[in-house]
Protein backbone atom coordinates (compact mmCIF):
# COMPACT_ATOMS: atom_id res chain seq x y z
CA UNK A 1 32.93 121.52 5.25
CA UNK A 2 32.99 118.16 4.40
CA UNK A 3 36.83 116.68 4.34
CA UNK A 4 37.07 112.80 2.77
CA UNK A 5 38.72 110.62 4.75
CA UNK A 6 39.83 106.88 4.28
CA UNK A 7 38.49 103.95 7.27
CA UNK A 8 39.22 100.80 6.76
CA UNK A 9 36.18 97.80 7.50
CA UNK A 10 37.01 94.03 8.63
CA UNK A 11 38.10 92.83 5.19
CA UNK A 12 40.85 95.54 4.81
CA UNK A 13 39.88 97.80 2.16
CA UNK A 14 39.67 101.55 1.62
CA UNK A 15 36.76 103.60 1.48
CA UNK A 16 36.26 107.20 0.28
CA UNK A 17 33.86 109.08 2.33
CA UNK A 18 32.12 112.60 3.05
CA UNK A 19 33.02 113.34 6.68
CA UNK A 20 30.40 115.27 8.03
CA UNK A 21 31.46 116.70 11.97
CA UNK A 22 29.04 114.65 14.92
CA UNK A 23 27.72 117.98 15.49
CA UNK A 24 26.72 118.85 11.95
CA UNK A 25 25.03 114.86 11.97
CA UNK A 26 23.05 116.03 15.30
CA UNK A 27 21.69 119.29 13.36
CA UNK A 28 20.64 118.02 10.61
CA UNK A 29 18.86 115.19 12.50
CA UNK A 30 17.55 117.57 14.99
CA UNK A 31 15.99 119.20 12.22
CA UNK A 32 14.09 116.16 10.27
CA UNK A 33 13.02 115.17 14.01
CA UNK A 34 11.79 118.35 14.47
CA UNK A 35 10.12 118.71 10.55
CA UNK A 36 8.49 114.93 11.45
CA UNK A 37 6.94 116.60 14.77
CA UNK A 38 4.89 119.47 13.34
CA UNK A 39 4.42 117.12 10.56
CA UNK A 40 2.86 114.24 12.71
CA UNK A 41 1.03 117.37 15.18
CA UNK A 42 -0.48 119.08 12.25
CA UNK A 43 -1.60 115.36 10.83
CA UNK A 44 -2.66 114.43 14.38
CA UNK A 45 -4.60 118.41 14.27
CA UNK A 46 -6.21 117.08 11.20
CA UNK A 47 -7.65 113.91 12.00
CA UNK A 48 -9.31 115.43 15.26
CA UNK A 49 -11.06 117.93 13.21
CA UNK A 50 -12.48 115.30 10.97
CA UNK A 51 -13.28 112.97 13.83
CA UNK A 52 -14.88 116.34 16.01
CA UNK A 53 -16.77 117.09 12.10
CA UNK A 54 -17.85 113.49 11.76
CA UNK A 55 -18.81 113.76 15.25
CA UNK A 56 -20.69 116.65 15.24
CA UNK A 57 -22.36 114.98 11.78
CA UNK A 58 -23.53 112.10 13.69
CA UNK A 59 -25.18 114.12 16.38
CA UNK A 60 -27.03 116.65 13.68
CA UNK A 61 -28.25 113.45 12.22
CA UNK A 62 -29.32 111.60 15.42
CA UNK A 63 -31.27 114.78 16.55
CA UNK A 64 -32.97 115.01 13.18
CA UNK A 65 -34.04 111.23 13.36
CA UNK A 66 -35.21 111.76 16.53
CA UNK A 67 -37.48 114.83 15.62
CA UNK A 68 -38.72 112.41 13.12
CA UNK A 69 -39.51 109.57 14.89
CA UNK A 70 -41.22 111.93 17.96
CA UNK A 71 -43.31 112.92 14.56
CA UNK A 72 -44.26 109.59 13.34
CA UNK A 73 -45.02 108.65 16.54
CA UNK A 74 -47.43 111.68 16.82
CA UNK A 75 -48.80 110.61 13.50
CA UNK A 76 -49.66 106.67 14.36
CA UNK A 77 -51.12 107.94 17.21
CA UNK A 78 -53.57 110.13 16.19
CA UNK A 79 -54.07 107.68 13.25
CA UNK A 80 -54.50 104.79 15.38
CA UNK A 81 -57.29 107.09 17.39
CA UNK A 82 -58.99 107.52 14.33
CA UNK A 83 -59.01 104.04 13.25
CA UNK A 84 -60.67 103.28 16.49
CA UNK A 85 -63.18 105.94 16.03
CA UNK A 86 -64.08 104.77 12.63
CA UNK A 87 -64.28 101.54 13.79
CA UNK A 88 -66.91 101.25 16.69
CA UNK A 89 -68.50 103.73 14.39
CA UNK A 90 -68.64 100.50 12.02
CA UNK A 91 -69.97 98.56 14.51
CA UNK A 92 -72.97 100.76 15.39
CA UNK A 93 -73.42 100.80 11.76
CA UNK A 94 -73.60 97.12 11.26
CA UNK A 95 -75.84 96.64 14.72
CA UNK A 96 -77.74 99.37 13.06
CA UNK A 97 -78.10 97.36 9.15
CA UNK A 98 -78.80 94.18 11.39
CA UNK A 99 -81.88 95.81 12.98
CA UNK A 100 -83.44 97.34 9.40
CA UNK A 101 -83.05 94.29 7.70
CA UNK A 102 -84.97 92.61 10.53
CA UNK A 103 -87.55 95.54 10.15
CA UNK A 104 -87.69 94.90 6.61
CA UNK A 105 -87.77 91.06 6.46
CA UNK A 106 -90.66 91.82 8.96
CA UNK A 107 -92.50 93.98 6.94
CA UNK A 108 -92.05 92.03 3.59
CA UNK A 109 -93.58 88.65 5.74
CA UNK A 110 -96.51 90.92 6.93
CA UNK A 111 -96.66 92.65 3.42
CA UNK A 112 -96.70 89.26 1.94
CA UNK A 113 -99.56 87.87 4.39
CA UNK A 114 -101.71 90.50 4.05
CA UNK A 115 -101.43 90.68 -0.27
CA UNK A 116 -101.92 87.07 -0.43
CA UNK A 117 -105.08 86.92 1.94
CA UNK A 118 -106.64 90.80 0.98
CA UNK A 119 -108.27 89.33 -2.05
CA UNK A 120 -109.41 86.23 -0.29
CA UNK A 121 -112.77 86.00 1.32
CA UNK A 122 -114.35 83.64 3.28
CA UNK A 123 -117.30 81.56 2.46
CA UNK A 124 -119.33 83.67 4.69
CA UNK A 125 -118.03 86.86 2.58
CA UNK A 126 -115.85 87.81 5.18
CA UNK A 127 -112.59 88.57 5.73
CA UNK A 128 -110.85 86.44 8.32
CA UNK A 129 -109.93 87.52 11.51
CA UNK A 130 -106.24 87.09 11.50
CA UNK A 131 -106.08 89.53 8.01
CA UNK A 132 -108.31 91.78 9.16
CA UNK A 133 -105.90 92.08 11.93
CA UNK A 134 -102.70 91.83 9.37
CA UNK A 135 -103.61 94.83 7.67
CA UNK A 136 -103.86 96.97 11.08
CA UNK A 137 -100.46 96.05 12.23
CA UNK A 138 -98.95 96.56 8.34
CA UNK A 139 -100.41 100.07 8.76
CA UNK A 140 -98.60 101.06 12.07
CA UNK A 141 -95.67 99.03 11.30
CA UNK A 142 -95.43 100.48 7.69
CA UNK A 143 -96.28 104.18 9.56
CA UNK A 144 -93.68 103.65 12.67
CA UNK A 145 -90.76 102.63 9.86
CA UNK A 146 -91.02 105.25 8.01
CA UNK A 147 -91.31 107.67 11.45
CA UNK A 148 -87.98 105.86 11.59
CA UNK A 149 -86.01 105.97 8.54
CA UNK A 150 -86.84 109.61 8.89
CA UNK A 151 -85.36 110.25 12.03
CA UNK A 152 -82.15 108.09 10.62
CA UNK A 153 -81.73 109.96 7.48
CA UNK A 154 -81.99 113.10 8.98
């Protein structure tokens, strides 16, 4: 196949060589061109499968994140409802404590008036108008409270 041959370069000297015919050369690099072309399409085949799977990844993931977020937004939501439930409840409850303490600073003053002047008489041997009247009033405030506080409680 292969006959050696003798050329001679620029400075004059001999060199042995492998002759190998033009058309042998064009075969043989036909054939690594064509090896280096299914090479580079099956690497080019491989890399757009990974990019279509990383791809495909990305999208599973962004439709899972958004089911999640649609939930916690469902969740603060109905939390933030209840927080504003709970808190004008709070309110009524406070407007509600404000008003029995009042009641019951009320009845402690009239409580208190009427213990400190029940034993007290007045020179005549009578009891002063303004207690007499004291006592009355603690007995329907004393009776419409605890009307009251049974109504609340129950």
């Amino acid at each position: 196949m292969a006959s050696p041959s003798t050329v001679t370069n620029s400075s004059g000297s001999s060199l042995l060589q492998n002759s190998i015919s033009s058309e042998d050369l064009k075969a043989v690099m036909d054939q690594r061109k064509r090896k280096r072309r299914i090479s580079n399409r099956e690497s080019a085949r491989r890399s757009r499968m990974r990019k279509q799977q990383h791809l495909d990844d990305l999208n599973s993931e962004l439709r899972q994140l958004r089911e999640d977020n649609a939930k916690v937004l469902t969740s603060l939501s109905l939390i933030t409802q209840h927080y504003f439930e709970v808190e004008a409840e709070n309110s009524v409850l406070k407007i509600q404590l404000v008003e029995i303490s009042n009641r019951l600073m009320a009845l402690n003053d009239i409580l208190q008036c009427c213990l400190s002047g029940s034993n007290a008489v007045s020179r005549g041997g009578f009891i002063s108008p303004w207690k007499s009247m004291c006592m009355n009033q603690n007995k329907q405030i004393v009776a419409s409270t605890v009307q009251n506080m049974r109504q609340f409680l129950c």
